[in-house]
C-alpha atoms as a PDB file:
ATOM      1  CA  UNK A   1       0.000   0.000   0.000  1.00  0.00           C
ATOM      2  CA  UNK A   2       0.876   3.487  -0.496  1.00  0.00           C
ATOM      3  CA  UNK A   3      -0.320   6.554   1.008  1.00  0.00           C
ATOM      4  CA  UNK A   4      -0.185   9.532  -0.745  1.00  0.00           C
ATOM      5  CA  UNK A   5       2.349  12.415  -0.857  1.00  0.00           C
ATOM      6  CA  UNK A   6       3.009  14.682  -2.709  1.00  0.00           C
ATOM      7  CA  UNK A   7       3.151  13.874  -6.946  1.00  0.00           C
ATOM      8  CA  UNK A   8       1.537  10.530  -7.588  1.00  0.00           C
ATOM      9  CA  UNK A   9       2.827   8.980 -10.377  1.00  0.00           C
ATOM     10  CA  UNK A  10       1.412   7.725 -13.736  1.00  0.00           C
ATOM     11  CA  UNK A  11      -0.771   4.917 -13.700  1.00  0.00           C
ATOM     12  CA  UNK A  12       0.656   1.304 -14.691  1.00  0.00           C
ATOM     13  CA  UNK A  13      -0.860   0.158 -18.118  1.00  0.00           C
ATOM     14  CA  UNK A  14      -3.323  -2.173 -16.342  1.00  0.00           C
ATOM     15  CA  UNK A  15      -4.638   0.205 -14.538  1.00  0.00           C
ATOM     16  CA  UNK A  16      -4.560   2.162 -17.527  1.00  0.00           C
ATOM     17  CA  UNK A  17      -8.853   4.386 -18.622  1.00  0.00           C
ATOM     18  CA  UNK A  18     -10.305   1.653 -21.007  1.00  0.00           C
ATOM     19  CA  UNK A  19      -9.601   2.855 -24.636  1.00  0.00           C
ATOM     20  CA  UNK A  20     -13.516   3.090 -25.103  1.00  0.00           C
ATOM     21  CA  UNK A  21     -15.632   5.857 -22.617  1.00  0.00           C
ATOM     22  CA  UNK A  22     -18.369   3.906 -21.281  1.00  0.00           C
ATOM     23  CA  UNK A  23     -21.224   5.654 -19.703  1.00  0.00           C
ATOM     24  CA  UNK A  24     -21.909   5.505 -16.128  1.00  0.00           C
ATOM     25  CA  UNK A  25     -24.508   4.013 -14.263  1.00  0.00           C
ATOM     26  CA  UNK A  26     -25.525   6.490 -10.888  1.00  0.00           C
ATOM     27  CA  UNK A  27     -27.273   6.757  -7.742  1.00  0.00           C
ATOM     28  CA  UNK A  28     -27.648   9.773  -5.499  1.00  0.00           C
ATOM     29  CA  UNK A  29     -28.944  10.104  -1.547  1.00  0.00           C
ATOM     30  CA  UNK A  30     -30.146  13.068   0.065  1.00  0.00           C
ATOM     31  CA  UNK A  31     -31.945  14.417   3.069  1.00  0.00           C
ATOM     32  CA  UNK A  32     -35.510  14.254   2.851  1.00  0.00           C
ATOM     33  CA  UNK A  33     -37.527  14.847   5.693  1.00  0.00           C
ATOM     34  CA  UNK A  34     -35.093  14.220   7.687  1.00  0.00           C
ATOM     35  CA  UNK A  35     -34.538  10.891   6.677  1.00  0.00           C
ATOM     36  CA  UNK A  36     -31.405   9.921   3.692  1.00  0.00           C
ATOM     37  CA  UNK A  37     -33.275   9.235   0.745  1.00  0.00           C
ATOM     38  CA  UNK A  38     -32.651   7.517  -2.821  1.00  0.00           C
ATOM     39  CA  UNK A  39     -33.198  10.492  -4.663  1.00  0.00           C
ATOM     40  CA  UNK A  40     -31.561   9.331  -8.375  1.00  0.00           C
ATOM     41  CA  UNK A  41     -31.331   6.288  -9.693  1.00  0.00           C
ATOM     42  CA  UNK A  42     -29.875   4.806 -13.041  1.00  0.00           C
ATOM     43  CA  UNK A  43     -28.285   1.755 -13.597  1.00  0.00           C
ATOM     44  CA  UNK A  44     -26.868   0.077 -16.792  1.00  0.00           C
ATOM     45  CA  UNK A  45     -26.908  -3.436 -17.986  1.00  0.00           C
ATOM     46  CA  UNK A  46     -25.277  -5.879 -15.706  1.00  0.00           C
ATOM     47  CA  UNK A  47     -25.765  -3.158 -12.654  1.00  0.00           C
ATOM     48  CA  UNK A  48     -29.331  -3.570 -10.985  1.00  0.00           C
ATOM     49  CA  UNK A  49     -29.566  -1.166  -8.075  1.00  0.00           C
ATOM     50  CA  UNK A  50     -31.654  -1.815  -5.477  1.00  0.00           C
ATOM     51  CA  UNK A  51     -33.176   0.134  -2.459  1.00  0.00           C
ATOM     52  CA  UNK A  52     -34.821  -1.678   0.266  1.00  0.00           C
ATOM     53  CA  UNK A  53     -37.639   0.525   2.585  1.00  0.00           C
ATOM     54  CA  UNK A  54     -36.891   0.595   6.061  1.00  0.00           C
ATOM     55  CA  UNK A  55     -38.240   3.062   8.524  1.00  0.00           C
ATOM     56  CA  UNK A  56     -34.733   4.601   9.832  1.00  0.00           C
ATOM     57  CA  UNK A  57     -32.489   7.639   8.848  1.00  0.00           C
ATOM     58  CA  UNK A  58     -30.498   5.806   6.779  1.00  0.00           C
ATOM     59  CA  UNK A  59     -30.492   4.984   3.490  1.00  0.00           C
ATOM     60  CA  UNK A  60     -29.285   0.900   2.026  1.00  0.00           C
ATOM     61  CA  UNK A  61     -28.356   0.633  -1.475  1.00  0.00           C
ATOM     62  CA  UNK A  62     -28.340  -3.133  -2.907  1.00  0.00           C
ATOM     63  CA  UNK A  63     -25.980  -3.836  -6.042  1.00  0.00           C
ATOM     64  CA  UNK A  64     -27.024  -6.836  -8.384  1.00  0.00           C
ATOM     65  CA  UNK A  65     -26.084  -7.973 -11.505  1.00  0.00           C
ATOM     66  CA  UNK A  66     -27.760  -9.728 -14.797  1.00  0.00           C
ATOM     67  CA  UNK A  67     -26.976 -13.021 -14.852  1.00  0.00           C
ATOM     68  CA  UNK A  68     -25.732 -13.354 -11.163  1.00  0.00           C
ATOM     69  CA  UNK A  69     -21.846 -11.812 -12.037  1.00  0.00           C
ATOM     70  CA  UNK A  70     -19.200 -10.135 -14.868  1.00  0.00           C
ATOM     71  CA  UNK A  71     -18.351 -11.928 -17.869  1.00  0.00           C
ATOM     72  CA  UNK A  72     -15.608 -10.538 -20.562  1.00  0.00           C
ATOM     73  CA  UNK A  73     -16.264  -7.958 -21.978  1.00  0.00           C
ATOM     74  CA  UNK A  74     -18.532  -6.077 -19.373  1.00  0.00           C
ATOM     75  CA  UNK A  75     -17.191  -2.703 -17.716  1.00  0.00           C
ATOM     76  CA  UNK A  76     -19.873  -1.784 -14.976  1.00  0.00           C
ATOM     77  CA  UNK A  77     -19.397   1.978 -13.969  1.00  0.00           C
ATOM     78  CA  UNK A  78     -20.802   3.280 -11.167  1.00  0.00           C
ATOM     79  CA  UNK A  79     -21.084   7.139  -9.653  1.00  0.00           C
ATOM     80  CA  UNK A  80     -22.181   7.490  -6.296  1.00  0.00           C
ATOM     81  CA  UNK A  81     -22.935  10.800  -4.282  1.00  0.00           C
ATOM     82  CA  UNK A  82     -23.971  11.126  -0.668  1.00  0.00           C
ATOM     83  CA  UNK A  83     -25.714  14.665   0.289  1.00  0.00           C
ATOM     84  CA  UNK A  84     -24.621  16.683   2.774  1.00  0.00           C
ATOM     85  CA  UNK A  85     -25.332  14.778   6.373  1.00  0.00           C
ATOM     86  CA  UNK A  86     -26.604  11.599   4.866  1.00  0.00           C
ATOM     87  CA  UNK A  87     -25.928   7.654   5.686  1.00  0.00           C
ATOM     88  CA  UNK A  88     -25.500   5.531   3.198  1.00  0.00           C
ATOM     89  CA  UNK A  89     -24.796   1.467   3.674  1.00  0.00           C
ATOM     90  CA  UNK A  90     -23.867   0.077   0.188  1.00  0.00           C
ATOM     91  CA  UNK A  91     -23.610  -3.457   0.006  1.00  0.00           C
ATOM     92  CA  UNK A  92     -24.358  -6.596  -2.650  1.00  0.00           C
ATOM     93  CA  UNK A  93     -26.727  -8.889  -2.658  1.00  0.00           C
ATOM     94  CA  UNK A  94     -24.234 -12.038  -3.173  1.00  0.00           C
ATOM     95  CA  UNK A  95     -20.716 -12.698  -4.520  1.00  0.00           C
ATOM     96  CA  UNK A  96     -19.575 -10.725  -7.520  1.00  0.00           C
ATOM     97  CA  UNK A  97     -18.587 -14.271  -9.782  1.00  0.00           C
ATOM     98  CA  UNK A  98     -16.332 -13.506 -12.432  1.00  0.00           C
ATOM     99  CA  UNK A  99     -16.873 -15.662 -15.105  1.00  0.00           C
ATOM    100  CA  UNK A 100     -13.971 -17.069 -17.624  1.00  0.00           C
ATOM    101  CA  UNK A 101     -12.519 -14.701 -20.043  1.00  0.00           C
ATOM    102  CA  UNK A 102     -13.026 -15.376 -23.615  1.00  0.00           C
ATOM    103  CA  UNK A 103     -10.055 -14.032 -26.149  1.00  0.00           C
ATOM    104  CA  UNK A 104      -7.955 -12.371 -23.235  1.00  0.00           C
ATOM    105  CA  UNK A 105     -11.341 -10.029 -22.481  1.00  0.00           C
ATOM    106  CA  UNK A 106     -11.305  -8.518 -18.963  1.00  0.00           C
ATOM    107  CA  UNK A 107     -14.532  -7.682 -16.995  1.00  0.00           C
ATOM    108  CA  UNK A 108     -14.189  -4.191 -14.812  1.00  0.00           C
ATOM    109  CA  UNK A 109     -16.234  -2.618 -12.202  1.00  0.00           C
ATOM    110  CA  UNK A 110     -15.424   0.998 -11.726  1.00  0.00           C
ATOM    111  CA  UNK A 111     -16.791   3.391  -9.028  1.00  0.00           C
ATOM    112  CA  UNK A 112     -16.521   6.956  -8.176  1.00  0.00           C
ATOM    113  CA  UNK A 113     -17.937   7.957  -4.906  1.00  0.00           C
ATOM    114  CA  UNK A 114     -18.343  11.825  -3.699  1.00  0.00           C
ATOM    115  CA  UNK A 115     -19.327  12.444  -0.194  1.00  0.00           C
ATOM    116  CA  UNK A 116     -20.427  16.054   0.945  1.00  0.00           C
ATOM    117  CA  UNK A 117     -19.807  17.518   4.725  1.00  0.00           C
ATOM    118  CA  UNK A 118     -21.417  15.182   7.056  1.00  0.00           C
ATOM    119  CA  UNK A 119     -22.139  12.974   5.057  1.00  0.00           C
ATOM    120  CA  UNK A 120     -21.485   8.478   6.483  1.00  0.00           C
ATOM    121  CA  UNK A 121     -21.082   5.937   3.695  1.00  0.00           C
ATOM    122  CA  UNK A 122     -20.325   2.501   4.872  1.00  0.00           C
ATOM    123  CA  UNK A 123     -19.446  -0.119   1.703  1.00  0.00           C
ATOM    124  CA  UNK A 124     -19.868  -3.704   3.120  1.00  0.00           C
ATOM    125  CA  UNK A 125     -19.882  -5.551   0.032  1.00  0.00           C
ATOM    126  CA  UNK A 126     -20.014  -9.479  -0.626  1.00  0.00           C
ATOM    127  CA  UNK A 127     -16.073 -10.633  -2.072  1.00  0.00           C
ATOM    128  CA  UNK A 128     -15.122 -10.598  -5.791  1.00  0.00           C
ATOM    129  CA  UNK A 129     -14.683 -14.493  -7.034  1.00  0.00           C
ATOM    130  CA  UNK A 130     -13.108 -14.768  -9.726  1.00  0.00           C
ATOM    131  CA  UNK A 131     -13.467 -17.595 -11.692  1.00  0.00           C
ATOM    132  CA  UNK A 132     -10.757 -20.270 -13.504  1.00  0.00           C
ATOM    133  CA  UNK A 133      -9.703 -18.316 -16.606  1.00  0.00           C
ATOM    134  CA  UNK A 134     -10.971 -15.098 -16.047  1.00  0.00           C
ATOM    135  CA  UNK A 135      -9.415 -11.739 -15.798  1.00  0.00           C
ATOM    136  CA  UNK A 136     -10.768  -8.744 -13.848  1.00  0.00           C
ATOM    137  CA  UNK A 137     -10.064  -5.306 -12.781  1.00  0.00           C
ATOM    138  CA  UNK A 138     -11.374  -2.688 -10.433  1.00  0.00           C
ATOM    139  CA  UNK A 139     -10.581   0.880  -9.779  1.00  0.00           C
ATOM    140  CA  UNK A 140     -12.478   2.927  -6.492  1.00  0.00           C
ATOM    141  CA  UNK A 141     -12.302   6.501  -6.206  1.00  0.00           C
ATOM    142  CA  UNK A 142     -13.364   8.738  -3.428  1.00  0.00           C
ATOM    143  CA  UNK A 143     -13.491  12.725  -3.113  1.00  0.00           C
ATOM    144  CA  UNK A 144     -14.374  13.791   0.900  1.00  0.00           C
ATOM    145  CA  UNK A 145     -15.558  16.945   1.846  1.00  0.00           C
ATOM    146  CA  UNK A 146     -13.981  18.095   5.456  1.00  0.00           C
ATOM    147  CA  UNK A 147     -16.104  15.835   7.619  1.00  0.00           C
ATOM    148  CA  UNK A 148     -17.129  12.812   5.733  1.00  0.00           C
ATOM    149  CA  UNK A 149     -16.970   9.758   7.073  1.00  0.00           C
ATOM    150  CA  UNK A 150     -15.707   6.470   4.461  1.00  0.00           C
ATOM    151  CA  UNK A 151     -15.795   2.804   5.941  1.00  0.00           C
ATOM    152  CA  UNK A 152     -14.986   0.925   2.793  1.00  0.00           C
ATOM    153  CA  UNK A 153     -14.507  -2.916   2.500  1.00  0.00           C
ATOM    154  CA  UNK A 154     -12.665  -4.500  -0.391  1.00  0.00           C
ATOM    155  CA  UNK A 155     -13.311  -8.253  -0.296  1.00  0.00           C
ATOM    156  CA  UNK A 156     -11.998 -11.372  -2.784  1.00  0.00           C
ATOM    157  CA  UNK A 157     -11.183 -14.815  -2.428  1.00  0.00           C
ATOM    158  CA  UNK A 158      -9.149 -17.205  -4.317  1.00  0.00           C
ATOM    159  CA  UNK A 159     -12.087 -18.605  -6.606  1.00  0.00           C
ATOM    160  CA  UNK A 160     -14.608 -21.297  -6.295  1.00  0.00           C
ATOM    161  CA  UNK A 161     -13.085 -22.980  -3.438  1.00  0.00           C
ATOM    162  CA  UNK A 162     -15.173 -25.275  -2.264  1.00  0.00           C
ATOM    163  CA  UNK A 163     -15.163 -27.225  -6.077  1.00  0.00           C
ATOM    164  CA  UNK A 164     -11.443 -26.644  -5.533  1.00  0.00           C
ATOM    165  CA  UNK A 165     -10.712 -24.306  -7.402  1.00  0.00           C
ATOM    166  CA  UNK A 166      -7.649 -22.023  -5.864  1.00  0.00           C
ATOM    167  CA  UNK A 167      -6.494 -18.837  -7.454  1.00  0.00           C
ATOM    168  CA  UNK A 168      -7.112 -20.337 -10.747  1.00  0.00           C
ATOM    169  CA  UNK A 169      -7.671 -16.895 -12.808  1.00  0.00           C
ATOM    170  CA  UNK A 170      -5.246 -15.202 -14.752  1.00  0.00           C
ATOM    171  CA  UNK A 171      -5.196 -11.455 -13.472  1.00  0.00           C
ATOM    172  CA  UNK A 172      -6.655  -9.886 -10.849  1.00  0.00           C
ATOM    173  CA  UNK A 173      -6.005  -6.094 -10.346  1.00  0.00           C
ATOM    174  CA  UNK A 174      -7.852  -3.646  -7.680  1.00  0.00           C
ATOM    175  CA  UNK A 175      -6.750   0.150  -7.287  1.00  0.00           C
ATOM    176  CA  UNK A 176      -8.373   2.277  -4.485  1.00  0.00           C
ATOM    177  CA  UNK A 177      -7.822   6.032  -3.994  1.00  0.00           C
ATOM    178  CA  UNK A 178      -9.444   8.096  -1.576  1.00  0.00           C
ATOM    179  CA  UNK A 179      -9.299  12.367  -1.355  1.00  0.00           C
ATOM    180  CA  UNK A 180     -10.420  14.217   1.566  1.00  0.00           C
ATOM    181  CA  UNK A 181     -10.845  18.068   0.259  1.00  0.00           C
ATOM    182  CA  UNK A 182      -8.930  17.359  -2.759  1.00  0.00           C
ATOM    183  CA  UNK A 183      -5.737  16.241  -0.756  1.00  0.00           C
ATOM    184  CA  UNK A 184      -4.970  12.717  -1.724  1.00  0.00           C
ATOM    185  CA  UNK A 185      -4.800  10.200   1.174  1.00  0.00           C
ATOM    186  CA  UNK A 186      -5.152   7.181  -0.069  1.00  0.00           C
ATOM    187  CA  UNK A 187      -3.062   5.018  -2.791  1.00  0.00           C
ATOM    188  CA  UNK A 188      -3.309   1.468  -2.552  1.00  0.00           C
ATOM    189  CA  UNK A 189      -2.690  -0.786  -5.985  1.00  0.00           C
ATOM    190  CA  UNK A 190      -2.653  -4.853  -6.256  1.00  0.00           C
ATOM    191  CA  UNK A 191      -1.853  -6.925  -8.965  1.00  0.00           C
ATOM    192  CA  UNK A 192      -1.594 -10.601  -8.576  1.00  0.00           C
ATOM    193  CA  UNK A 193      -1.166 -13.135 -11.592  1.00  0.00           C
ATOM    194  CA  UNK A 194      -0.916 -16.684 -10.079  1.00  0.00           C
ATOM    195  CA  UNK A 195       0.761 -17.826 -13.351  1.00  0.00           C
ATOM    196  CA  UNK A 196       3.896 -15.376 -12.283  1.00  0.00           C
ATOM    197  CA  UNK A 197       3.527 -15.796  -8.576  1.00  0.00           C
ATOM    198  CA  UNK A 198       3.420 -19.173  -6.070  1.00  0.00           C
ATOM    199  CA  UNK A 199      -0.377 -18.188  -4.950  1.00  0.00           C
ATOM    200  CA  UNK A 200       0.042 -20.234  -1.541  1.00  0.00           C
ATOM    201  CA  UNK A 201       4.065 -19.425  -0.772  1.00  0.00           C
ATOM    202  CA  UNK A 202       4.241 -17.884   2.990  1.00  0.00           C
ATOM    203  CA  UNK A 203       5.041 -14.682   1.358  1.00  0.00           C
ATOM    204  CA  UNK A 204       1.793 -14.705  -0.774  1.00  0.00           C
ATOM    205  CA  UNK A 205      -1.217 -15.949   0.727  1.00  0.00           C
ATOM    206  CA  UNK A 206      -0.110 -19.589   1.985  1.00  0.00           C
ATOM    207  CA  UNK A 207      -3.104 -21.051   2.821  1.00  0.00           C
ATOM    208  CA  UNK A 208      -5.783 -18.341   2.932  1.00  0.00           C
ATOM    209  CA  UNK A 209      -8.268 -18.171   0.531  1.00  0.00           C
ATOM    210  CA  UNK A 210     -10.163 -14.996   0.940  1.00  0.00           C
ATOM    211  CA  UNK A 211      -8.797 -11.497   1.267  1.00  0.00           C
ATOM    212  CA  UNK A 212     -10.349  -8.807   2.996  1.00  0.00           C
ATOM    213  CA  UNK A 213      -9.406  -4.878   3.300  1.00  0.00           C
ATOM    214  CA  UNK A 214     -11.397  -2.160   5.300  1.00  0.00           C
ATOM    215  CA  UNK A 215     -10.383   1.804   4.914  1.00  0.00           C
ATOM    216  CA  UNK A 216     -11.779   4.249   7.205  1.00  0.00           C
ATOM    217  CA  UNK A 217     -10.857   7.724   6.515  1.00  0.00           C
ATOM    218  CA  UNK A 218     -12.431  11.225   7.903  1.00  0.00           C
ATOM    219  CA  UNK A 219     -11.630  13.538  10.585  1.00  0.00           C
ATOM    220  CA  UNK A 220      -9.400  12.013  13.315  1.00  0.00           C
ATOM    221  CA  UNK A 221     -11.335  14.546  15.888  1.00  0.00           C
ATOM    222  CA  UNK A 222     -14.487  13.428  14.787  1.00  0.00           C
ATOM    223  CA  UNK A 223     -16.492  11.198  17.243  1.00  0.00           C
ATOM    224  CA  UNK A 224     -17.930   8.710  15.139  1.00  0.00           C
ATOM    225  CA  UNK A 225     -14.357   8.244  13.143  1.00  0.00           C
ATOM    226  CA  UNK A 226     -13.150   7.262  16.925  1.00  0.00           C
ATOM    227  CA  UNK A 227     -15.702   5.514  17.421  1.00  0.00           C
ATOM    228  CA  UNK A 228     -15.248   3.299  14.518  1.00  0.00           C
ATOM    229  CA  UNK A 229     -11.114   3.216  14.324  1.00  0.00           C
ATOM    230  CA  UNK A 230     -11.506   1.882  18.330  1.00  0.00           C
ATOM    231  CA  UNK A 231     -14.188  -1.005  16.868  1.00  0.00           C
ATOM    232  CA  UNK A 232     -11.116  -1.749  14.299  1.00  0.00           C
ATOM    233  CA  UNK A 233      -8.449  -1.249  16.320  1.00  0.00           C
ATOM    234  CA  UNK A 234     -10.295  -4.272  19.092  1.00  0.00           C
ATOM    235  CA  UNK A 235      -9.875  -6.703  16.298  1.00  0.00           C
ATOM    236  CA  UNK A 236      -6.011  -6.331  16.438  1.00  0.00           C
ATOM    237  CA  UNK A 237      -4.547  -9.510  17.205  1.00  0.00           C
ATOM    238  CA  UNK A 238      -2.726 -10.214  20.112  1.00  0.00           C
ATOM    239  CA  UNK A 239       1.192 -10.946  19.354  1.00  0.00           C
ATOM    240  CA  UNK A 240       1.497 -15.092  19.243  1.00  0.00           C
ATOM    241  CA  UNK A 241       3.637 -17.624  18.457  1.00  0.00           C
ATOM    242  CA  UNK A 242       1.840 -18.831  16.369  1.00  0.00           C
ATOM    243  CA  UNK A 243       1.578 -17.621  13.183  1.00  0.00           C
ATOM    244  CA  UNK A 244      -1.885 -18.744  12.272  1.00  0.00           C
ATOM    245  CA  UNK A 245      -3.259 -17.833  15.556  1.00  0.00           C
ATOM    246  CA  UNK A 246      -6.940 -18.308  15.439  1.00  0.00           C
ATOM    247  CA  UNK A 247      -8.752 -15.071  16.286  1.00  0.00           C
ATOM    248  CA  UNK A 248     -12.448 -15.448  18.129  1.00  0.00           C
ATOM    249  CA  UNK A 249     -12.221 -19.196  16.806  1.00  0.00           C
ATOM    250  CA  UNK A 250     -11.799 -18.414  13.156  1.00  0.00           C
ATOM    251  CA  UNK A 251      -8.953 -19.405  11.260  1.00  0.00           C
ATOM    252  CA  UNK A 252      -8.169 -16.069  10.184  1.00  0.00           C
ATOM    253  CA  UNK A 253      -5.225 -13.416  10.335  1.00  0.00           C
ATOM    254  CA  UNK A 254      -6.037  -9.642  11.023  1.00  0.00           C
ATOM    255  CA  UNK A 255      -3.627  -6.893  10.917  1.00  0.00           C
ATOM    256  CA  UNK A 256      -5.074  -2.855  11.819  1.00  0.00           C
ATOM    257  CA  UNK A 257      -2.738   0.217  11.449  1.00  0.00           C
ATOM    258  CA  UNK A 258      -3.548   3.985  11.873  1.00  0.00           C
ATOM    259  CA  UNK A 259      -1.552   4.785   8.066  1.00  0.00           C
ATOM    260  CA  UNK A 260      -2.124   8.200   9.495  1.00  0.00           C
ATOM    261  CA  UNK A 261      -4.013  10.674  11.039  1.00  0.00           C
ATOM    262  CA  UNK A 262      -7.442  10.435   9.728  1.00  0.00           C
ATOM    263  CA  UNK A 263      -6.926   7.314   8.099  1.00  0.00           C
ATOM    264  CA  UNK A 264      -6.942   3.206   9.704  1.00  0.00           C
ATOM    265  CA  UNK A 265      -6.254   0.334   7.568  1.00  0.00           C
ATOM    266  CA  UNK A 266      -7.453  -3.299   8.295  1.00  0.00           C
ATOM    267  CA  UNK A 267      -6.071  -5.988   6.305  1.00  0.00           C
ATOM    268  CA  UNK A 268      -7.126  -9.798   6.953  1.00  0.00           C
ATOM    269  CA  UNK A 269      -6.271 -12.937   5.573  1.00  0.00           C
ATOM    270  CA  UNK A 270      -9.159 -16.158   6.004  1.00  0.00           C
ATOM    271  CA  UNK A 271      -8.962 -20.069   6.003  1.00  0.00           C
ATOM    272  CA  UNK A 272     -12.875 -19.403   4.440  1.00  0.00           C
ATOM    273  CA  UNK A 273     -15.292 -16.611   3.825  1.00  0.00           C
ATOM    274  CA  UNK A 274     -16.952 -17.970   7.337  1.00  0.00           C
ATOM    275  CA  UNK A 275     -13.942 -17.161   8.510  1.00  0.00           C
ATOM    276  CA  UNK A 276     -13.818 -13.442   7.930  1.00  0.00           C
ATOM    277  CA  UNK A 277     -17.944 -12.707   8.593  1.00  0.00           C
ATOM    278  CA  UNK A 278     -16.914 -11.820  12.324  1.00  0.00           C
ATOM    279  CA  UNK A 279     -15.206  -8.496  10.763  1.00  0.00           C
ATOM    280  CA  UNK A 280     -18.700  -7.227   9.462  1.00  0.00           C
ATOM    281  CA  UNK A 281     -20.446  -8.488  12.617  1.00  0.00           C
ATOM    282  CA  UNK A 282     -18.167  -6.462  14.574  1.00  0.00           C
ATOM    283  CA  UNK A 283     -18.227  -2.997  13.012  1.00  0.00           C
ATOM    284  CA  UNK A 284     -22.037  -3.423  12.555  1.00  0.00           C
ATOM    285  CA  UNK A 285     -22.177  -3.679  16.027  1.00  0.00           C
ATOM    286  CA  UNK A 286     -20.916  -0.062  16.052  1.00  0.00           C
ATOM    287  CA  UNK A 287     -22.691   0.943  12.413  1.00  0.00           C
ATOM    288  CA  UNK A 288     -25.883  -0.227  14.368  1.00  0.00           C
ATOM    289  CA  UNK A 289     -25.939   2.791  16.637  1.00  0.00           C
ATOM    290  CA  UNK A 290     -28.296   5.813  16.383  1.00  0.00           C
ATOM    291  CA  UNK A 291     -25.198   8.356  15.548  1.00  0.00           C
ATOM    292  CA  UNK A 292     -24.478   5.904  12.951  1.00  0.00           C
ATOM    293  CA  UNK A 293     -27.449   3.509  10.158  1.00  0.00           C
ATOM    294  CA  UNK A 294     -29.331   3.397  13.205  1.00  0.00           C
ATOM    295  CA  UNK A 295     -30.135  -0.383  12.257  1.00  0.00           C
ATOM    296  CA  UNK A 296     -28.206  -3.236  11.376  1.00  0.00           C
ATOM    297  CA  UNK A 297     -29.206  -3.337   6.994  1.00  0.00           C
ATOM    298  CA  UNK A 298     -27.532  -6.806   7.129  1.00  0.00           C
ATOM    299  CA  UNK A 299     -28.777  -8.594  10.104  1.00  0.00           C
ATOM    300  CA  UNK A 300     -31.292 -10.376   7.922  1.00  0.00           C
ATOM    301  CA  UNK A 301     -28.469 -11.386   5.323  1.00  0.00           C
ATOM    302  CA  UNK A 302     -25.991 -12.795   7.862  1.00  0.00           C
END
């Protein structure tokens, strides 16, 4: 990972704009009666956004897809903007599958996320899986007005593991910035091609199969930012011996840093998805709370 300084540097070719512009799918949320509302809503072909009611202040955003994932060729673009003092929870209604690549296609998901003053958006989504054969790429950006809150999850695992199937794809590349008043924060860039790279050396992923990342970034002073770097910073595993220490019973790996001021990093490595649920149970917990959702959007999911 890399947190921004100064410059920034050009972007490798495979993170490189796709040659052709491809419009943009969007949804908006603003205050409505007190109450963070869907107020705009368009989504392209595989994107299907849906908004479940519920009778709290904040708003939950579902993403879906035709056809229940990406196949080559598709490059799903999404714009999102929270209103001044809303709450957003974006999540997915199952895995993102990435199907097999046909003639060296990729399949993309891009999204660009503003968030005015005040404004909460917490991104829990479901992991990325891609498939045997396939190749995929994402890119996340994020502009913060002095204020905003971000808790955004990154999630993927090795493939269709229980068939068997272990990092099995032939690229997989994720790139994640995040602003806060135009000053960028946030760089963090992965590229992983198990045909180059020993997927399961020690220095890779050795026997985890699912790969989870959670940024929070806003103002260091601001309550609920405490709040939520102290529910991170209580899954911070105790220093053992053992190297595979098995946090809350789960055969999983978790590693939290404050990157810097106004911004904590989780990273976690997982034997199995069941594994790594705990995280999301944890910081809903928190999410739950009236300064927060005010509701748990996921407790009927998990």
């Amino acid at each position: 990972m890399r947190f921004w300084g100064p410059g920034g540097g050009g972007l490798p070719a495979y993170f490189a704009p796709m040659s052709t512009p491809a419009e943009w799918s969007e949804l908006a949320v603003a205050q409505v009666q007190g109450r963070a509302r869907l107020v705009a809503s368009k989504s392209l072909q595989p994107l299907k956004i849906l908004n479940p009611g519920a009778a709290h202040a904040a708003c939950h955003v579902v993403l879906s897809s035709y056809g229940g994932g990406l196949v080559a060729g598709d490059d799903l673009r999404l714009r999102i903007h929270g209103g001044a003092g809303t709450r957003l929870c974006l999540s997915t209604q199952a895995n993102t599958k990435v199907f097999k690549s046909i003639d060296g296609q990729w399949a993309a998901q891009h999204f660009a996320g503003t968030l005015e003053a005040g404004a909460l958006a917490a991104v829990l989504p479901d992991p990325v899986v891609p498939q045997a054969g396939s190749r995929y790429r994402q890119t996340q950006r994020w502009d913060l007005a002095p204020g905003a809150l971000l808790l955004l999850a990154d999630w993927w695992a090795a493939g269709r593991t229980d068939l068997g199937e272990r990092f099995a794809f032939h690229e997989f590349t994720s790139e994640t910035r995040i602003r806060v008043a135009g000053r960028p924060l946030v760089l963090d860039r992965f590229v992983f091609n198990p045909a180059e790279h020993i997927a399961t050396a020690p220095a890779n992923f050795d026997r985890y199969e699912t790969m989870l990342t959670v940024y929070l970034v806003g103002a260091p002073e601001e309550p609920r930012f405490a709040a939520l770097a102290g529910a991170l910073h209580a899954l911070k595993m105790p220093v053992q011996d053992d190297p595979h220490f098995r946090l809350a019973g789960r055969a999983c790996v978790v590693a939290v840093a404050q990157a810097r001021p106004g911004v904590v990093v989780l990273r976690a490595g997982a034997l199995h998805r069941q594994d790594a649920d705990f995280i999301y149970h944890h910081l809903l917990q928190t999410l739950a709370g009236e300064d927060f959702l005010g509701y748990n959007p996921l407790a009927r999911k998990y």
